[in-house]
PDB file of N, CA and C in Angstrom:
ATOM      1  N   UNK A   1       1.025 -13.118 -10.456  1.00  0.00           N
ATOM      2  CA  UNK A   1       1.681 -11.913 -10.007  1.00  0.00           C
ATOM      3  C   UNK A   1       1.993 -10.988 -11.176  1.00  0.00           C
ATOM      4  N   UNK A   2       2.256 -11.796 -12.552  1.00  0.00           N
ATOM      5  CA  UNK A   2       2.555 -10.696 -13.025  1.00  0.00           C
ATOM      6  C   UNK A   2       1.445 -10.200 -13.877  1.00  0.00           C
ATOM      7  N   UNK A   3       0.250 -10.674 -13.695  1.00  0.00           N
ATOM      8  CA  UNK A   3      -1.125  -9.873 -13.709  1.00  0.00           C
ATOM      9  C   UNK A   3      -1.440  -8.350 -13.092  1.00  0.00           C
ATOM     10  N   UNK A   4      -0.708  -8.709 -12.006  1.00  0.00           N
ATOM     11  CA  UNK A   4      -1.217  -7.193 -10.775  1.00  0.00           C
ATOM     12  C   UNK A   4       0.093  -6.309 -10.611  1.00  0.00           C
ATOM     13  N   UNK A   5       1.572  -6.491 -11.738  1.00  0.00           N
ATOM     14  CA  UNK A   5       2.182  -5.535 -11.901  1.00  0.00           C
ATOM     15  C   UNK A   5       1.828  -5.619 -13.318  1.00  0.00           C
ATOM     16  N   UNK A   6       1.160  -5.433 -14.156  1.00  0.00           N
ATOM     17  CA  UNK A   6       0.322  -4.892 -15.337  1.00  0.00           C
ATOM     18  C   UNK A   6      -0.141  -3.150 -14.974  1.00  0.00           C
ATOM     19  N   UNK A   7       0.338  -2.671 -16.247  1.00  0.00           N
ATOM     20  CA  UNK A   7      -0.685  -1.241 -15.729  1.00  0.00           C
ATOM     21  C   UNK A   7      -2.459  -1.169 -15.573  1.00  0.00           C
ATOM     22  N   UNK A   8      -2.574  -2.470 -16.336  1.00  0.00           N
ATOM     23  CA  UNK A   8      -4.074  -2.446 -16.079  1.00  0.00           C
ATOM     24  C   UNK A   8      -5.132  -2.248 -15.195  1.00  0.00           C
ATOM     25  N   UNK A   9      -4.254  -3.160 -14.059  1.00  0.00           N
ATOM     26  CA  UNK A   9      -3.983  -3.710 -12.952  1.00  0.00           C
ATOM     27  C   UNK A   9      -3.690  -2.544 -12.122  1.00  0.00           C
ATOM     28  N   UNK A  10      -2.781  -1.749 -11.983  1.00  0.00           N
ATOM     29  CA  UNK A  10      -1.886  -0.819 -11.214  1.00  0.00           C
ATOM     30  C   UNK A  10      -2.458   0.152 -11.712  1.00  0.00           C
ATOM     31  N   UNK A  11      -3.768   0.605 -12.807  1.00  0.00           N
ATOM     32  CA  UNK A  11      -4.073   1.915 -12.439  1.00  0.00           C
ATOM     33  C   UNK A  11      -5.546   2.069 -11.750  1.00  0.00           C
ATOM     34  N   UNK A  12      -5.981   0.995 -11.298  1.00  0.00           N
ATOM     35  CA  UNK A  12      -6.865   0.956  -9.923  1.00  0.00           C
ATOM     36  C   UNK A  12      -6.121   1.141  -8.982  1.00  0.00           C
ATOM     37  N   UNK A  13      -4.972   0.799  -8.413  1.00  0.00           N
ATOM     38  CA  UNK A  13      -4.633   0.992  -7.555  1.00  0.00           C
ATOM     39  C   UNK A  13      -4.687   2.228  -6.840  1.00  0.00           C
ATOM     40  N   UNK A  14      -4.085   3.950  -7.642  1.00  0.00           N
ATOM     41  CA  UNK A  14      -3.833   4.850  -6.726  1.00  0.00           C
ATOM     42  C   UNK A  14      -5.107   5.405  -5.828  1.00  0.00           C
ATOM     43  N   UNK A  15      -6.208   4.838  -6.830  1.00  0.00           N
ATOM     44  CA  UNK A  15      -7.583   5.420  -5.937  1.00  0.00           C
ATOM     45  C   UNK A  15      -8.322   4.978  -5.084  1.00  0.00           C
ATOM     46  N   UNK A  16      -8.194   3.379  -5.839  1.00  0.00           N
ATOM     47  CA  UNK A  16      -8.902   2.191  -4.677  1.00  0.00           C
ATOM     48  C   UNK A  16      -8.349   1.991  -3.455  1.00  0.00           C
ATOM     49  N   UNK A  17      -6.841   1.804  -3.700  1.00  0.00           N
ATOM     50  CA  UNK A  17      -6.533   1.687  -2.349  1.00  0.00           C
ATOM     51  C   UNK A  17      -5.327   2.743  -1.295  1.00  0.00           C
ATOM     52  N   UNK A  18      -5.615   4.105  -2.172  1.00  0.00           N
ATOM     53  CA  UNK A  18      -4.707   5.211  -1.740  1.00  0.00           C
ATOM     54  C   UNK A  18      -3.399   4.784  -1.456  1.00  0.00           C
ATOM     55  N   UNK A  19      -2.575   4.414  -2.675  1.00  0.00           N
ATOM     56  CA  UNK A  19      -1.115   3.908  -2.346  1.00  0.00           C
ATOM     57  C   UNK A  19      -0.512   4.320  -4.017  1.00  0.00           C
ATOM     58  N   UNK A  20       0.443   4.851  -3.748  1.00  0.00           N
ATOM     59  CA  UNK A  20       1.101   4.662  -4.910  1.00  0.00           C
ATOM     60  C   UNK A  20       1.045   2.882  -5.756  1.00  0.00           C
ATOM     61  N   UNK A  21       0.762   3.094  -7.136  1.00  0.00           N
ATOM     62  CA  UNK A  21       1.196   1.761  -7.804  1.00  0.00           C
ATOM     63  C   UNK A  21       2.893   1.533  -7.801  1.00  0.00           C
ATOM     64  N   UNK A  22       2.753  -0.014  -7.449  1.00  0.00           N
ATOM     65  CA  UNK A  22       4.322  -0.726  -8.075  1.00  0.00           C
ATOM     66  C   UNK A  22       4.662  -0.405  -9.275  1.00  0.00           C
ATOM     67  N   UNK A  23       4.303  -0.270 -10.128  1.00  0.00           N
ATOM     68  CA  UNK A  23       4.866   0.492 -11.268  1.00  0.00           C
ATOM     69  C   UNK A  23       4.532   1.883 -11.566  1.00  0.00           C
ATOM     70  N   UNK A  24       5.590   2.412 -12.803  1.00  0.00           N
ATOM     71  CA  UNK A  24       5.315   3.902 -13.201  1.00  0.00           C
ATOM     72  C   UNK A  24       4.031   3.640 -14.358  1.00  0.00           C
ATOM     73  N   UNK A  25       3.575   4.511 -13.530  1.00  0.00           N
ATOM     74  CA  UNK A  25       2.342   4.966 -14.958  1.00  0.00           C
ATOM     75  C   UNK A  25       2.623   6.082 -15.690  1.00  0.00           C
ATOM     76  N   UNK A  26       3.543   6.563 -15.089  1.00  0.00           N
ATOM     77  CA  UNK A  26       3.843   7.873 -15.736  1.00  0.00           C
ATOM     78  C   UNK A  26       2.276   8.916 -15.750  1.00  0.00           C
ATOM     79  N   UNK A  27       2.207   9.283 -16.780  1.00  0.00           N
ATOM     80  CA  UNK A  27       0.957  10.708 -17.103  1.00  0.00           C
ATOM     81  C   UNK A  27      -0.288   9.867 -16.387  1.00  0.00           C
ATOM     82  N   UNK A  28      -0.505   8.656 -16.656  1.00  0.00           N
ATOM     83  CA  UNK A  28      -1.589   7.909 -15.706  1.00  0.00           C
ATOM     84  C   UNK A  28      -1.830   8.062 -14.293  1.00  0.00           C
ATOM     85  N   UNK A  29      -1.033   8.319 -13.581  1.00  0.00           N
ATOM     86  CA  UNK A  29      -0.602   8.540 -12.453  1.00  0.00           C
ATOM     87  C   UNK A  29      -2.015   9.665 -12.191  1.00  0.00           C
ATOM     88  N   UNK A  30      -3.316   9.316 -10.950  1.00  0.00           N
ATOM     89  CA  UNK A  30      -3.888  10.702 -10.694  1.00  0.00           C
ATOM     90  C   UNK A  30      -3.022  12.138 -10.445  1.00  0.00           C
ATOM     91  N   UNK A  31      -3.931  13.139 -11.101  1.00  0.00           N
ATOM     92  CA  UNK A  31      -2.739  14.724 -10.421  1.00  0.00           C
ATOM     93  C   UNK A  31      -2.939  14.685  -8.976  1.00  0.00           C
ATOM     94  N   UNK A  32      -4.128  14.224  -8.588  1.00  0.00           N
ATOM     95  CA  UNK A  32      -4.250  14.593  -6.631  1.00  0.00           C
ATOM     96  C   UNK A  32      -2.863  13.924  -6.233  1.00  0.00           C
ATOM     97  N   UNK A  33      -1.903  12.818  -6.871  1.00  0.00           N
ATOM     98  CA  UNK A  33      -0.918  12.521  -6.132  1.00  0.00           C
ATOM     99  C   UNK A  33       0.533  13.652  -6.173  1.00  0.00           C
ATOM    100  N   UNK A  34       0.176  14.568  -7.308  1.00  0.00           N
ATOM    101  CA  UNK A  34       0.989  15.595  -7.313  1.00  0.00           C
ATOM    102  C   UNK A  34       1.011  16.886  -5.837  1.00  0.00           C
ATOM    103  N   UNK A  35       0.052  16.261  -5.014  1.00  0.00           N
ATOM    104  CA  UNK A  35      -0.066  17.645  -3.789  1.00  0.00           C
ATOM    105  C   UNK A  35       0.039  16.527  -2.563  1.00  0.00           C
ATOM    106  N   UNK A  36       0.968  15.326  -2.920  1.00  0.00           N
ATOM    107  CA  UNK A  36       1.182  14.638  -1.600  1.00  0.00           C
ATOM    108  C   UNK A  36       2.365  15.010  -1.128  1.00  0.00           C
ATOM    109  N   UNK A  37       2.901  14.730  -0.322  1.00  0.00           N
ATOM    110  CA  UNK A  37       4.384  15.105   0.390  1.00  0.00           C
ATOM    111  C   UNK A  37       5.170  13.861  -0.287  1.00  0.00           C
ATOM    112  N   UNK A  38       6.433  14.556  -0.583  1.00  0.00           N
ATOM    113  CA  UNK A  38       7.702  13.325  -1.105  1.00  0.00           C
ATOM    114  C   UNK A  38       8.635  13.530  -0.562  1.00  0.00           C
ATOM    115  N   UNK A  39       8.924  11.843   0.017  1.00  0.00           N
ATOM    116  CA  UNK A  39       9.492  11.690   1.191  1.00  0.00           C
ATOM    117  C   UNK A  39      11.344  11.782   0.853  1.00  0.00           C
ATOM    118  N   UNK A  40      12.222  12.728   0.999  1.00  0.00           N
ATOM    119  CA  UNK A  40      13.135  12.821   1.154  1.00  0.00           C
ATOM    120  C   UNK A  40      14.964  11.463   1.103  1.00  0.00           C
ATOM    121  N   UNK A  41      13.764  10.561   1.288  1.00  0.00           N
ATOM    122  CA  UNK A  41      14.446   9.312   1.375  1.00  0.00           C
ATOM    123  C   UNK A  41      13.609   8.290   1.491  1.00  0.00           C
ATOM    124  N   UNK A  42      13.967   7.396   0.954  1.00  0.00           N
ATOM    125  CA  UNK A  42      13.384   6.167   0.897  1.00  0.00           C
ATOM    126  C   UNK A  42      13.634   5.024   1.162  1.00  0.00           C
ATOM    127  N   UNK A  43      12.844   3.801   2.425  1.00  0.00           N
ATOM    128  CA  UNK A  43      13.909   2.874   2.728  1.00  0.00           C
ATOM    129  C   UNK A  43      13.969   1.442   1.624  1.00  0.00           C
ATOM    130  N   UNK A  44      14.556   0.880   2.088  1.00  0.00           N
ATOM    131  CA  UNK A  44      14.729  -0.407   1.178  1.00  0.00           C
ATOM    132  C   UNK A  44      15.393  -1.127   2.231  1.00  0.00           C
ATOM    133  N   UNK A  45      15.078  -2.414   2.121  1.00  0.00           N
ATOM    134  CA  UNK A  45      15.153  -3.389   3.344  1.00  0.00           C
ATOM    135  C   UNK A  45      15.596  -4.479   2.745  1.00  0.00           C
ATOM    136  N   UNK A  46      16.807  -5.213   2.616  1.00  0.00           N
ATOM    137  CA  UNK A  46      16.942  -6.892   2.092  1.00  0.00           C
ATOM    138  C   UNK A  46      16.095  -7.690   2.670  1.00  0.00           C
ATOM    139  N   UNK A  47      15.483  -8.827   1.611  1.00  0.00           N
ATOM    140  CA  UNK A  47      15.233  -9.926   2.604  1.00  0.00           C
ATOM    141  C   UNK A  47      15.551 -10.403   4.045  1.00  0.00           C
ATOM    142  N   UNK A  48      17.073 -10.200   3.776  1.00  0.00           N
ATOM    143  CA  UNK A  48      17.654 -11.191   4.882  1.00  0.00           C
ATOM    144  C   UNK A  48      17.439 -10.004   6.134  1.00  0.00           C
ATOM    145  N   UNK A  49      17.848  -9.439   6.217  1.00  0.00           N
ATOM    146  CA  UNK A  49      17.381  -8.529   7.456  1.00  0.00           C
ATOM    147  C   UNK A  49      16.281  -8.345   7.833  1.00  0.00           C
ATOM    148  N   UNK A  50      15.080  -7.980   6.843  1.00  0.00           N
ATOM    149  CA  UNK A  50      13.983  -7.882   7.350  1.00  0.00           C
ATOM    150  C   UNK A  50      13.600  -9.394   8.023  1.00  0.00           C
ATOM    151  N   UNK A  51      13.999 -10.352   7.530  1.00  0.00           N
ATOM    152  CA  UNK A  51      13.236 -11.974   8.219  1.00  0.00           C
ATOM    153  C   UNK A  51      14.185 -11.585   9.771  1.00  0.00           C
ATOM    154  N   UNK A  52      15.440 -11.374   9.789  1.00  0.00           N
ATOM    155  CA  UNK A  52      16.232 -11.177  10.900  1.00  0.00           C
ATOM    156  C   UNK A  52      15.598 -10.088  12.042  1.00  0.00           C
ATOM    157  N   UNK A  53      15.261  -8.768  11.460  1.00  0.00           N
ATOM    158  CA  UNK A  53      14.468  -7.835  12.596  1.00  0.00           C
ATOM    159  C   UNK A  53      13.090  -7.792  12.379  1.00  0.00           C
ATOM    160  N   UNK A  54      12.061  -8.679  11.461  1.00  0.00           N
ATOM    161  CA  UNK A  54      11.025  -8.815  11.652  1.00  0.00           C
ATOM    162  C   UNK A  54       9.846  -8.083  13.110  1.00  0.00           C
ATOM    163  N   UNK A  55      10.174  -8.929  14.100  1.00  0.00           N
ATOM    164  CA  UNK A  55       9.814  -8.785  15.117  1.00  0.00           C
ATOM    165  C   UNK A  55       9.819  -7.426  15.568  1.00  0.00           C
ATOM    166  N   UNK A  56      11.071  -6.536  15.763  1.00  0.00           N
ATOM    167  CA  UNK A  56      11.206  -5.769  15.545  1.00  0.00           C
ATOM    168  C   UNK A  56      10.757  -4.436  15.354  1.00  0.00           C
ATOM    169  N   UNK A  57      11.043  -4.842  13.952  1.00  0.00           N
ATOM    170  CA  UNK A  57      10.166  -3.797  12.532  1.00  0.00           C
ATOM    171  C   UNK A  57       8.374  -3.383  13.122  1.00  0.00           C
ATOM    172  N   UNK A  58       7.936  -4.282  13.202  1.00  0.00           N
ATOM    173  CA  UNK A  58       6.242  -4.949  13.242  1.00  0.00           C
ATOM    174  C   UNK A  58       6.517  -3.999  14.648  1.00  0.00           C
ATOM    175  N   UNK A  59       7.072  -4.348  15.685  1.00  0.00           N
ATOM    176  CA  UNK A  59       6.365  -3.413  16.775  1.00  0.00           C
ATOM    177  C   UNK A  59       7.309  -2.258  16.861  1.00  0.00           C
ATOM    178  N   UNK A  60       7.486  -1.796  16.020  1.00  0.00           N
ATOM    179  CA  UNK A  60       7.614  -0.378  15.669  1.00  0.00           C
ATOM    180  C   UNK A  60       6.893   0.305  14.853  1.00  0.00           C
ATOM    181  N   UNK A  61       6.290  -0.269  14.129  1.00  0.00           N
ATOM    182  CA  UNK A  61       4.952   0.103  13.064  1.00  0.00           C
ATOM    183  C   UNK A  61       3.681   0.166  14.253  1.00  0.00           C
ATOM    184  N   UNK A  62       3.721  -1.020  14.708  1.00  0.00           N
ATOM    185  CA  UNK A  62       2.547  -1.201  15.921  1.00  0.00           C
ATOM    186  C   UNK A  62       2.558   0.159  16.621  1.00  0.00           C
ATOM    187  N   UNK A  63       3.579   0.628  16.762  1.00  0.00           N
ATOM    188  CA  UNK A  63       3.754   1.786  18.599  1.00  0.00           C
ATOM    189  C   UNK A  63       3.318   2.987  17.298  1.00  0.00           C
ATOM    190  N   UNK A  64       4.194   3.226  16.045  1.00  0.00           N
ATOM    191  CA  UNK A  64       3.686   4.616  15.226  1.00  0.00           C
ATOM    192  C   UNK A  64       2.265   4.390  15.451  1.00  0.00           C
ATOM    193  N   UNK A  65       1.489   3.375  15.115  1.00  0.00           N
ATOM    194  CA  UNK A  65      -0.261   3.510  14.167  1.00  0.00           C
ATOM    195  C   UNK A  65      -0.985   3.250  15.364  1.00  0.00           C
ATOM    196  N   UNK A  66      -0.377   3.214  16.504  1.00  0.00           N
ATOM    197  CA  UNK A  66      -1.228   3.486  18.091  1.00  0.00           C
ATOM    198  C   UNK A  66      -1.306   4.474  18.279  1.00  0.00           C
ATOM    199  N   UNK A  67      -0.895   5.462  18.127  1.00  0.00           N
ATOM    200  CA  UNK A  67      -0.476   7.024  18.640  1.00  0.00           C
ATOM    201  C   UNK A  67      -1.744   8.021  18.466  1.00  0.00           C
TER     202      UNK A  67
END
């Protein structure tokens, strides 16, 4: 794991798999991610809740990426 939070590692990421990297690359960072939308807020989820609304969570993601 701590191979693939390496920047080495994390600067394939923004292109290969269109996601921001787990880490800052800072200036590495492609500019095309400079004309994405930034999201106003950001969630963060504990462990313990997410194992608790799991079920949940998942078919609420399910009903958005049906639409």
């Amino acid at each position: 794991m701590e191979f693939m939070l390496s920047p080495a590692f994390q600067r394939h990421i923004p292109l290969k798999n269109v996601m921001y990297p787990a880490v800052d690359l800072g200036d590495e960072l492609p500019e095309v991610f400079d004309r994405l939308i930034h999201p106003s807020k950001a969630l963060f989820l504990e462990p313990a809740e997410v194992a608790r609304e799991r079920r949940s969570l998942v078919n609420v993601w399910l009903d958005a990426m049906t639409r």
